[in-house]
Protein backbone atom coordinates (compact mmCIF):
# COMPACT_ATOMS: atom_id res chain seq x y z
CA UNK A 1 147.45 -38.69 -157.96
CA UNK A 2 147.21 -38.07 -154.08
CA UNK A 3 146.21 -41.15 -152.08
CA UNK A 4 145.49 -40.12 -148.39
CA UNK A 5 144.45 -42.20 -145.71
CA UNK A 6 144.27 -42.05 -141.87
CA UNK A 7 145.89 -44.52 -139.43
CA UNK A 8 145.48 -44.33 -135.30
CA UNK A 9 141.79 -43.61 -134.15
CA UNK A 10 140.99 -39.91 -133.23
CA UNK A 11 140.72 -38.76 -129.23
CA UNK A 12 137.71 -36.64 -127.85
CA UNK A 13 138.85 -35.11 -124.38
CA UNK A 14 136.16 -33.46 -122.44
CA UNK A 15 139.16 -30.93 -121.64
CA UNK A 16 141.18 -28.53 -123.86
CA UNK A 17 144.30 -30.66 -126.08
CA UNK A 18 147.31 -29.20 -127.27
CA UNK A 19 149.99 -29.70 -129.57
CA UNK A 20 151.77 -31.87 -127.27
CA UNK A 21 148.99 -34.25 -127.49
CA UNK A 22 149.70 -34.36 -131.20
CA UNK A 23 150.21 -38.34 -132.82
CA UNK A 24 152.99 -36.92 -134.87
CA UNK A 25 156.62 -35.28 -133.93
CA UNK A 26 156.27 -33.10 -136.57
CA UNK A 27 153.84 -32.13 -139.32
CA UNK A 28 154.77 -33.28 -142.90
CA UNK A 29 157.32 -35.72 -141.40
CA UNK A 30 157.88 -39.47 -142.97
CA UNK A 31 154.25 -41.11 -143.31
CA UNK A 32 152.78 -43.97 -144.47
CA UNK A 33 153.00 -46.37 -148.00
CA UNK A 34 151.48 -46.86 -150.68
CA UNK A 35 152.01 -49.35 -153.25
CA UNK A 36 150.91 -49.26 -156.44
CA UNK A 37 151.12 -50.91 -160.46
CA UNK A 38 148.75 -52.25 -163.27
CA UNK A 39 148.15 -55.21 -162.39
CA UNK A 40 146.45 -56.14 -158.94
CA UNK A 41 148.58 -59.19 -158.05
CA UNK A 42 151.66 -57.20 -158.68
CA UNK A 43 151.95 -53.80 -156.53
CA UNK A 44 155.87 -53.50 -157.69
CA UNK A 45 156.01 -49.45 -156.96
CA UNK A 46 156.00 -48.27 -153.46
CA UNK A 47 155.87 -44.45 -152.68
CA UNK A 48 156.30 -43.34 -149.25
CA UNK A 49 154.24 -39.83 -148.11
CA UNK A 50 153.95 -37.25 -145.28
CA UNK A 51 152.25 -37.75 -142.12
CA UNK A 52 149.98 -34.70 -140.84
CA UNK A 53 147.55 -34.52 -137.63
CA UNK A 54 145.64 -31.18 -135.78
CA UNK A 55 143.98 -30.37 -132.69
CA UNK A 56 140.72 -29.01 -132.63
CA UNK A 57 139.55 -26.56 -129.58
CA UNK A 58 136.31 -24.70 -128.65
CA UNK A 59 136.02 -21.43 -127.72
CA UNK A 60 134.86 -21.22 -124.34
CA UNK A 61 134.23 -18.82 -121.69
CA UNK A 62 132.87 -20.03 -118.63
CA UNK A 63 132.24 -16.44 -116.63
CA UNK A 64 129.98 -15.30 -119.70
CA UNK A 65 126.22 -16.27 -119.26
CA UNK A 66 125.18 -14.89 -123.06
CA UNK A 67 126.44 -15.95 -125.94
CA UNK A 68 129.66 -18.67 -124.30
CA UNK A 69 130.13 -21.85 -124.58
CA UNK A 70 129.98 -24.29 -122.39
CA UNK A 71 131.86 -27.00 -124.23
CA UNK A 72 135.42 -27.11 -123.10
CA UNK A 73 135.93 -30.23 -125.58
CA UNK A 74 139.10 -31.22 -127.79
CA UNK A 75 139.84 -33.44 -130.45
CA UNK A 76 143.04 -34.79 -131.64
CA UNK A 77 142.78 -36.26 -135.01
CA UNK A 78 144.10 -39.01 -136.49
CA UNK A 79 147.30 -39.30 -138.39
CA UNK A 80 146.67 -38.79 -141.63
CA UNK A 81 149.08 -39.56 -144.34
CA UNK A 82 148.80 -38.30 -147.96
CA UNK A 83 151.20 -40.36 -150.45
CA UNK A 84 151.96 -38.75 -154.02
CA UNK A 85 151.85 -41.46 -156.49
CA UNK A 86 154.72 -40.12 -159.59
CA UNK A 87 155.18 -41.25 -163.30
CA UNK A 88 151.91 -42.35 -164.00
CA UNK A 89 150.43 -43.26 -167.65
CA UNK A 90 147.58 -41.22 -168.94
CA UNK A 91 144.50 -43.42 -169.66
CA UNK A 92 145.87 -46.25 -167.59
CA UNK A 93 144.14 -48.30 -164.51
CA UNK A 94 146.36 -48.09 -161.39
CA UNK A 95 145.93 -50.56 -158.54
CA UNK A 96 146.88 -49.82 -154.93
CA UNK A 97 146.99 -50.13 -151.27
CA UNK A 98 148.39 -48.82 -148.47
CA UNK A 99 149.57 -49.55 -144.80
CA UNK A 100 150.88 -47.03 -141.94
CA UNK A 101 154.58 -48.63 -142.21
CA UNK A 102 156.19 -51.04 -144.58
CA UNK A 103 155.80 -53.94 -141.89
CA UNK A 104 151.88 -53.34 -141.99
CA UNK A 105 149.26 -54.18 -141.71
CA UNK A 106 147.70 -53.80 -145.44
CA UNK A 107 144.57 -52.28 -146.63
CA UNK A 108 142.27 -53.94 -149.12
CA UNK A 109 143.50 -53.37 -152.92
CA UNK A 110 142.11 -50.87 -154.84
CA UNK A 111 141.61 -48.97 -158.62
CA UNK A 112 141.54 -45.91 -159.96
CA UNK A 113 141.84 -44.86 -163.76
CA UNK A 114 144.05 -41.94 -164.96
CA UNK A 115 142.71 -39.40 -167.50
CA UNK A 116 143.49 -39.92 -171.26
CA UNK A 117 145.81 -37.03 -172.95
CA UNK A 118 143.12 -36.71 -175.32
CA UNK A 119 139.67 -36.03 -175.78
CA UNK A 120 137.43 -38.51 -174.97
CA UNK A 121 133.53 -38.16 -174.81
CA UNK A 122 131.51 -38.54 -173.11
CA UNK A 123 133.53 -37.00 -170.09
CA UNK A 124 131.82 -37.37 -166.69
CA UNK A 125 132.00 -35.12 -164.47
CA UNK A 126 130.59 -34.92 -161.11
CA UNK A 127 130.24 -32.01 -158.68
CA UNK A 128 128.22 -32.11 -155.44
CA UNK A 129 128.03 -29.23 -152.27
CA UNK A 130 126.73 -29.11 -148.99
CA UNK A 131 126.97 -32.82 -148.06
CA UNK A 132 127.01 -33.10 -144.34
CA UNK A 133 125.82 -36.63 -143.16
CA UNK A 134 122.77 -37.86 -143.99
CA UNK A 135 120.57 -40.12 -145.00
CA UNK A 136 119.94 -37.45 -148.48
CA UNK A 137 124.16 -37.45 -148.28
CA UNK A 138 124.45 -40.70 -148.27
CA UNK A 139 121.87 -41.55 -151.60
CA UNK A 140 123.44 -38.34 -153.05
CA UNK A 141 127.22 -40.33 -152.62
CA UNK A 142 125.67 -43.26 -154.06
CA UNK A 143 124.38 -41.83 -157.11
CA UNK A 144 127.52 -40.01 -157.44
CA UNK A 145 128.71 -43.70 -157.59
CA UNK A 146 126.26 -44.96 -159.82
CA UNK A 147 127.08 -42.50 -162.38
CA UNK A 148 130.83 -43.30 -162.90
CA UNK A 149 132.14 -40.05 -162.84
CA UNK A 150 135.81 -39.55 -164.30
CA UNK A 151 136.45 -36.93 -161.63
CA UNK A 152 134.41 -35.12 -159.32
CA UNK A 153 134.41 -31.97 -157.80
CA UNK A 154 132.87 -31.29 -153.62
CA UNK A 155 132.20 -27.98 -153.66
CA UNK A 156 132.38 -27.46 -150.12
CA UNK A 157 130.31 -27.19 -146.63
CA UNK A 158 131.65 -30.72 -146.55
CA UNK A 159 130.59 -32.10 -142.90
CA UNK A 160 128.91 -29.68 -141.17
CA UNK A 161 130.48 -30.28 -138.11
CA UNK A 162 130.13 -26.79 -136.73
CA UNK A 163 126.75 -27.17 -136.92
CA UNK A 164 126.56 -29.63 -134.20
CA UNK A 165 127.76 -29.04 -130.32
CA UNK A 166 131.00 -30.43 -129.28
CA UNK A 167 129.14 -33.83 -127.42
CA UNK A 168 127.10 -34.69 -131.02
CA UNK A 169 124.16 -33.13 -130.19
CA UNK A 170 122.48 -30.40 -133.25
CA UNK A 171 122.25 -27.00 -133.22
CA UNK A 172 125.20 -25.91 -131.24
CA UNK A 173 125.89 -22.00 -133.21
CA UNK A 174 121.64 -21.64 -133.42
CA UNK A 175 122.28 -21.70 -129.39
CA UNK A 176 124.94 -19.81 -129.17
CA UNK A 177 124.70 -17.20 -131.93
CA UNK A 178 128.14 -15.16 -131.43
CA UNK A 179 130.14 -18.34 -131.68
CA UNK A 180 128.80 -19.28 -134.87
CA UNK A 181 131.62 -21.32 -136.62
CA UNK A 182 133.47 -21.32 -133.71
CA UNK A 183 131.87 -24.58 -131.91
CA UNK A 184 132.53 -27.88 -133.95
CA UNK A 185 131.83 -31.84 -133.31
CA UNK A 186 134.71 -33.23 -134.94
CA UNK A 187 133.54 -37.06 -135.25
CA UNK A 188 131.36 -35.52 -138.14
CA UNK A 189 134.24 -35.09 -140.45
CA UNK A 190 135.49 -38.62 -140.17
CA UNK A 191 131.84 -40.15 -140.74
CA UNK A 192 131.92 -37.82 -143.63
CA UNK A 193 135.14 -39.53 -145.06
CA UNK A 194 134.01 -43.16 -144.12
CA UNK A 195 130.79 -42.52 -146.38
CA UNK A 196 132.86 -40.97 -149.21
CA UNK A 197 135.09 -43.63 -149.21
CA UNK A 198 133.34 -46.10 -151.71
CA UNK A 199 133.72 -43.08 -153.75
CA UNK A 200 137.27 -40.93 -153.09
CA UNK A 201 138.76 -44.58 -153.20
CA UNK A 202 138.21 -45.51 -157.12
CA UNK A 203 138.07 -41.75 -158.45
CA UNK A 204 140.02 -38.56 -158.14
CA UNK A 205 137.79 -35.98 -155.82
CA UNK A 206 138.49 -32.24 -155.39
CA UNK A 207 137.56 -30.27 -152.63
CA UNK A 208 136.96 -26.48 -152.14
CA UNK A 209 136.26 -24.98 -148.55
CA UNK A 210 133.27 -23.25 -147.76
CA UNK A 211 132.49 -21.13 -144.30
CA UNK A 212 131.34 -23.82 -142.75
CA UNK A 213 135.18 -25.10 -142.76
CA UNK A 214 136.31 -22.34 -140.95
CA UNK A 215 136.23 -23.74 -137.65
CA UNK A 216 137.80 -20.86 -135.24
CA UNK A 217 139.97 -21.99 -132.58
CA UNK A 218 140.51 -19.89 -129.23
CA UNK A 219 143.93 -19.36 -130.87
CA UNK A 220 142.45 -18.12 -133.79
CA UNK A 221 143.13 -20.88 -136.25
CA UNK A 222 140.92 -21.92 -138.73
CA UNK A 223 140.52 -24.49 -141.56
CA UNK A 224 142.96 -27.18 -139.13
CA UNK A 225 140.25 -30.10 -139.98
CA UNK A 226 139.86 -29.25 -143.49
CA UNK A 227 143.62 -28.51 -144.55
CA UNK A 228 144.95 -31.84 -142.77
CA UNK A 229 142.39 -33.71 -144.04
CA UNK A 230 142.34 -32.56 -148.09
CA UNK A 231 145.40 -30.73 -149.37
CA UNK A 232 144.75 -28.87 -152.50
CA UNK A 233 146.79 -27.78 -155.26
């Protein structure tokens, strides 16, 4: 079981970041804690994890009046830190919490129930797509909820942050049509987590990218937000 969390708020510039603005030395480097066992008043197993962060640029071109953007905006995330819990029971309620460092300070405490070795029916699960934010997102996470899935599968076009301009407002790719994917508003992925939270928190979610993860950079990278954020086996 991966438990990932983010410590340190994001930054918006209204300028171009770069990897020197980065909250981390190095990517995959010592991270946060987790602490974990079966019984909420005694979290006996701690597991240290890996510490990631990205920058986020839009492509802009200020001498071209078609088809540029005029968003020079960066982003530099949070650090995010995904923790490995090992030698877990099958069919067996785990409780946890985390904090950035051993000193603190510590989240609220938390569940999550491994899968049995055998079969067991009913087996629920769930699988959603094209979330974004929303009031329809937000019933459709609550549902999701409601239903007490064992596991559940998001199937991708998670945020729909490109689909926004780099200062919040919508539409940004409809304006400029040959930067499609390639203009983002990053804030959208972290309301995204905050509303999947009452979710990810108590059941095991897998993600799948769609296009709308892309996310071109000037440097040509692509997928920074969504392969920081959710690493996949």
């Amino acid at each position: 079981m991966l438990v990932s969390f983010v410590t340190r708020a994001p930054i918006t510039s209204l300028e171009p970041v770069t990897k020197a603005d980065l909250p981390v030395k190095k990517n995959g480097g010592i991270g946060g804690i987790v602490r974990y066992g079966t019984s909420a008043n005694k979290l006996s197993t701690p597991q240290n994890g890996r510490a990631y962060a990205y920058i986020q640029n839009n492509n802009y071109n200020a001498s071209a009046p078609q088809g540029a953007s005029p968003w020079r905006n960066g982003y530099v995330s949070g650090v995010f830190h995904h923790v490995l819990l090992k030698r877990l029971q099958p069919a067996t309620t785990y409780f946890y919490q985390f904090a950035g460092s051993p000193k603190g300070p510590w989240s609220d405490v938390y569940n999550f129930t491994t899968l049995s070795i055998k079969p067991t029916f009913p087996f629920r699960i769930g699988y959603m797509g094209d979330l974004g934010n929303s009031l329809n997102a937000s019933l459709t996470v609550d549902r999701m909820v409601a239903s007490k899935p064992q596991i559940v599968g998001n199937l991708g076009d998670i945020s729909y942050a490109d689909v926004y301009n780099p200062n919040g407002t919508y539409g940004g790719y409809k304006t400029y049509k040959s930067l499609k994917y390639h203009l983002s508003y990053q804030p959208a992925w972290d309301q995204n987590a905050r509303m999947l939270e009452k979710l990810a928190s108590h059941v095991p979610v897998m993600t799948l990218p769609g296009n709308h993860e892309l996310e071109f950079q000037p440097d040509s990278t692509v997928f920074a937000s969504y392969n920081t954020r959710y690493p996949m086996p």
